[in-house]
Protein backbone atom coordinates (compact mmCIF):
# COMPACT_ATOMS: atom_id res chain seq x y z
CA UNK A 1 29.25 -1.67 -59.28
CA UNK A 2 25.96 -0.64 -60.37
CA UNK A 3 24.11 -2.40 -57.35
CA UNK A 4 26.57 -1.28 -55.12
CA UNK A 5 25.66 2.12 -55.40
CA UNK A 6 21.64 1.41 -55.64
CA UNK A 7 22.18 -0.45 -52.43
CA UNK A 8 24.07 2.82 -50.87
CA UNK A 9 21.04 5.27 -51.70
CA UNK A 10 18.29 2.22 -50.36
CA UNK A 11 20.63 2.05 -47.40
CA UNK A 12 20.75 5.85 -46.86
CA UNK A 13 16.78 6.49 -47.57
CA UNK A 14 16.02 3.45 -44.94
CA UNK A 15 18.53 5.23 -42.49
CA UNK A 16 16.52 8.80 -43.22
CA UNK A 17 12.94 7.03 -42.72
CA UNK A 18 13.69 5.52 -39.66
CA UNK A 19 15.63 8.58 -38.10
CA UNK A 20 13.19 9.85 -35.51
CA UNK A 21 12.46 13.64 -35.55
CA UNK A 22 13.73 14.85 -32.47
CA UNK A 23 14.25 18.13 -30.69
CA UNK A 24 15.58 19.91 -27.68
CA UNK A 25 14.39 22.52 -25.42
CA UNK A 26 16.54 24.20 -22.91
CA UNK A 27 15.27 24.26 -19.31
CA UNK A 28 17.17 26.95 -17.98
CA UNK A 29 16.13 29.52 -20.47
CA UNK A 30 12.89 28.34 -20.00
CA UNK A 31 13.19 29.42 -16.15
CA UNK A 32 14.65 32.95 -17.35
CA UNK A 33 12.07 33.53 -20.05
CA UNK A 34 8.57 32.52 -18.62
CA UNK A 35 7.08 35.30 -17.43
CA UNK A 36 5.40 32.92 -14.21
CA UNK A 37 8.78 31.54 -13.55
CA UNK A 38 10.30 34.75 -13.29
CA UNK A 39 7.72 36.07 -11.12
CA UNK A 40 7.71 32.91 -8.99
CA UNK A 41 11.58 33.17 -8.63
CA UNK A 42 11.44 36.71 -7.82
CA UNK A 43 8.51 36.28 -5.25
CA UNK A 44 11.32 33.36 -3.74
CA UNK A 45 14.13 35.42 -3.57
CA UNK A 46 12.46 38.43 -1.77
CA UNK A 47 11.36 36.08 1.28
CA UNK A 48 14.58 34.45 1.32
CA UNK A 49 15.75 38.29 1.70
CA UNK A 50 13.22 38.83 4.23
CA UNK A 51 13.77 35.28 6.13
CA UNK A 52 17.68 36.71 6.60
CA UNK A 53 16.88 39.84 8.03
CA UNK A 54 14.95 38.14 10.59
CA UNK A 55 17.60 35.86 11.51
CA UNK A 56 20.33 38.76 11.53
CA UNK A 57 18.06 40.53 14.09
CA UNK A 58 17.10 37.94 16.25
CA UNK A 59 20.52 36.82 15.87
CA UNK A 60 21.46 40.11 17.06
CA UNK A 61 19.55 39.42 20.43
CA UNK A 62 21.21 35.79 21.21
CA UNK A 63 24.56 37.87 20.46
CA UNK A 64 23.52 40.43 23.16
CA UNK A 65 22.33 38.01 25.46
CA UNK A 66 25.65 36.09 25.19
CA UNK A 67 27.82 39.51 26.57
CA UNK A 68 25.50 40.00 28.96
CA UNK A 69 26.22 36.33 30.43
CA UNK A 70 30.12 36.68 30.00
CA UNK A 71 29.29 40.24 31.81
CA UNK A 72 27.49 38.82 34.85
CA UNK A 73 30.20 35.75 35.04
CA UNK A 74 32.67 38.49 35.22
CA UNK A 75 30.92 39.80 37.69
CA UNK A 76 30.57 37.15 40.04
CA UNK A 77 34.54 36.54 40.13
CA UNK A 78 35.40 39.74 41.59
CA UNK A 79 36.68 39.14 45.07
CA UNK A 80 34.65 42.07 46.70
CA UNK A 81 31.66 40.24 46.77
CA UNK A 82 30.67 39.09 49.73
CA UNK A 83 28.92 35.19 49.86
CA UNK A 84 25.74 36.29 49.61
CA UNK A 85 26.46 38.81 46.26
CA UNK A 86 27.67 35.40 44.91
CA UNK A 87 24.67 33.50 45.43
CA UNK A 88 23.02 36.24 43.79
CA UNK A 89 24.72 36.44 40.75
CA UNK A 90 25.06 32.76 40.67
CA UNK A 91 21.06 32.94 40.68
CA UNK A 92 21.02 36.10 38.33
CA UNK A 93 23.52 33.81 36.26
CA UNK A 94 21.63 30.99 35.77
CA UNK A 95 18.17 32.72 35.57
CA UNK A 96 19.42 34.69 32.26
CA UNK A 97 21.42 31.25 30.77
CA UNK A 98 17.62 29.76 30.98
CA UNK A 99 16.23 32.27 28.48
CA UNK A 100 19.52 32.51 26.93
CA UNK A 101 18.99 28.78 26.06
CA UNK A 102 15.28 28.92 24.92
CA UNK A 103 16.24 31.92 22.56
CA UNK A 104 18.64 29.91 20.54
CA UNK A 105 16.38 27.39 20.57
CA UNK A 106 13.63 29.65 19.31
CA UNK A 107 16.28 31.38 16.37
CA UNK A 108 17.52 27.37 15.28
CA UNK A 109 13.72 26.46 14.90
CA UNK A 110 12.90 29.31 12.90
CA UNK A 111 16.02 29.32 10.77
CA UNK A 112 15.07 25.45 9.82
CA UNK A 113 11.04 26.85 9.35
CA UNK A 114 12.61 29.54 6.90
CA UNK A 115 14.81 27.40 5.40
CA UNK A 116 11.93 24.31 5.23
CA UNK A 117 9.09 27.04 3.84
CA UNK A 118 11.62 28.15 0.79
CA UNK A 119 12.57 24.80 -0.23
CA UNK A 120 9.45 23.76 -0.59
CA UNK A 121 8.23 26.67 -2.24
CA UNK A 122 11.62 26.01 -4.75
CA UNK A 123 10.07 22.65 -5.07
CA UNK A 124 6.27 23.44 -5.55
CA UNK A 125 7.70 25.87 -8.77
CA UNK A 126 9.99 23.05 -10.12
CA UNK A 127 6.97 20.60 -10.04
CA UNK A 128 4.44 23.30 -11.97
CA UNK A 129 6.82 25.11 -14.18
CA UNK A 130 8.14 21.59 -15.18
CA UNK A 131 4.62 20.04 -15.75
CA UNK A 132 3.30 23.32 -18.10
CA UNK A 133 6.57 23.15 -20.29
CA UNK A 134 5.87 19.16 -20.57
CA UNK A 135 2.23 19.96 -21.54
CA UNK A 136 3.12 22.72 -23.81
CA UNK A 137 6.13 20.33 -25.65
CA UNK A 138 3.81 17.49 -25.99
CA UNK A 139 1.40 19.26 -27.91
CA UNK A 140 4.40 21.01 -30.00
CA UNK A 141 5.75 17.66 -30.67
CA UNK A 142 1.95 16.60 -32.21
CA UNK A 143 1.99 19.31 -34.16
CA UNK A 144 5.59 19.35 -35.58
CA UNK A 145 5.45 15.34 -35.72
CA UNK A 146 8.14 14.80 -33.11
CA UNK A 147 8.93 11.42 -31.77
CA UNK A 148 11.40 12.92 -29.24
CA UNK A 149 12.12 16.19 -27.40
CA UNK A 150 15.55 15.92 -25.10
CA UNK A 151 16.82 18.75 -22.58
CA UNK A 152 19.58 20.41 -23.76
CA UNK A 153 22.84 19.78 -23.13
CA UNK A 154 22.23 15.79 -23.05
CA UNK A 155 24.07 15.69 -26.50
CA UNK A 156 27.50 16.91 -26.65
CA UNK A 157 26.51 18.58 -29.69
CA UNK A 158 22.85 19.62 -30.86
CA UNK A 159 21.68 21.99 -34.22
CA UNK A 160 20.24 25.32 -33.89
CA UNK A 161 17.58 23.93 -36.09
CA UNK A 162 16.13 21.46 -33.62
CA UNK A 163 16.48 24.06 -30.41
CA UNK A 164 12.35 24.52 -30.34
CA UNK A 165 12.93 26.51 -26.69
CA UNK A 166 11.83 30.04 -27.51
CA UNK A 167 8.52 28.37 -29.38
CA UNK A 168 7.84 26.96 -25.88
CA UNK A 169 8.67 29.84 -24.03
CA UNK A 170 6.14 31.75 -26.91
CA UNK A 171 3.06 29.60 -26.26
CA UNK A 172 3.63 29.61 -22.20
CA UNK A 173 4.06 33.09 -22.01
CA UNK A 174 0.83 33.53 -24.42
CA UNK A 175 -1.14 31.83 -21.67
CA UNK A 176 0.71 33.33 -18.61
CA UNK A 177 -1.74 35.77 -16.68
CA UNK A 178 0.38 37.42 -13.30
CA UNK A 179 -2.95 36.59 -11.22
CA UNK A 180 -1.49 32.81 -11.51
CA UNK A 181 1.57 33.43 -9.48
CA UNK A 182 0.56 31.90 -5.96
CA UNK A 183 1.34 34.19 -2.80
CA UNK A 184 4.45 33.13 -0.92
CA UNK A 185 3.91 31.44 2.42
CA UNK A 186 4.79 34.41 5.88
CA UNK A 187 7.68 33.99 7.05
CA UNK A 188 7.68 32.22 10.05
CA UNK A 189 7.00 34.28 13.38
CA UNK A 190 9.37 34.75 15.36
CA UNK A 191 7.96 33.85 19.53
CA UNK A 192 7.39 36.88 21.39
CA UNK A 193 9.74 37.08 24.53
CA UNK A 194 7.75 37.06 27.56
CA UNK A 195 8.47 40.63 29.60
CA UNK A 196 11.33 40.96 31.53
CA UNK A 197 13.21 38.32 29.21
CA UNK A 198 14.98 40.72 27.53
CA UNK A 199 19.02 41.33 28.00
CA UNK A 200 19.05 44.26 29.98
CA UNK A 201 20.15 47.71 28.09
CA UNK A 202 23.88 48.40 28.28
């Protein structure tokens, strides 16, 4: 019985020793925390805000330009017009459904630029914010001895104790300076309509 029990505590020591020391670190409240990737995300969000307002209001003109087709199709169906007022209108027709065309054009392009310049800007912050925090846990790890560092929510259950999140948030936002936070890329310019191009005032 005796060895059975000294064989118990060798087994349980061994099991201890090779146990690696492992931690986690929680990405999102990394994102929320870090000073840069707050700033970053804010800097995001306002030209996604500013990228919508220029589609509303050039969105507003391809609406306008629309009525003013139906209006001039309307137009050309009235039965008081003589052969000639149809050709015209026809002509008038056709004319505006040319820049109507190039217009929506124009607002699909620059929805997909908008859309193109914020993803990549998402992507640019993913691939910095997520190659500081790896420099910053590496070094943590050295210094704590840790063999592994996981994201959270891999485990369906992790300790408090081995949560080392805020310590990397601590040493990022030690070496954060605002200057770092790269300008956001214009939104895209929207073409200038050639004069005359515009729907006519109603």
């Amino acid at each position: 019985m005796k060895s059975f029990f000294l064989a118990l505590a060798f087994a349980a020591v061994t099991l201890h020793a090779a146990a690696p020391n492992v931690a986690v670190v929680d990405a999102e409240e990394v994102m929320k925390k870090y000073g840069k990737a707050v700033a970053i995300q804010g800097d995001i969000q306002k030209s996604q805000v500013a990228a919508q307002a220029a589609i509303n209001e050039r969105g507003k003109e391809v609406e306008g330009m629309i009525a003013e087709l139906q209006a001039i199709e309307k137009r050309g169906q009235s039965p008081l017009l003589s052969e000639a007022g149809k050709k015209s209108v026809q002509a008038e027709f056709q004319s505006k459904s040319e820049v109507f065309q190039q217009r929506r054009a124009e607002l699909q392009k620059f929805i997909q630029e908008a859309n193109a310049t914020i993803q990549q800007r998402q992507a640019e912050m993913t691939k910095t914010i997520g190659a500081e925090v790896r420099a910053e846990v590496e070094k943590i790890s050295k210094a704590k001895s840790l063999q592994l560092v996981l994201p959270k929510g891999v485990s369906l259950y992790t300790d408090a104790s081995l949560d080392i999140t805020d310590e990397v948030v601590k040493v990022l936002n030690a070496g954060y300076k605002p200057a770092e936070v790269p300008a956001a890329p214009a939104t895209p310019a929207a073409p200038v309509a050639p004069a005359g191009d515009k729907p006519a005032a109603k």
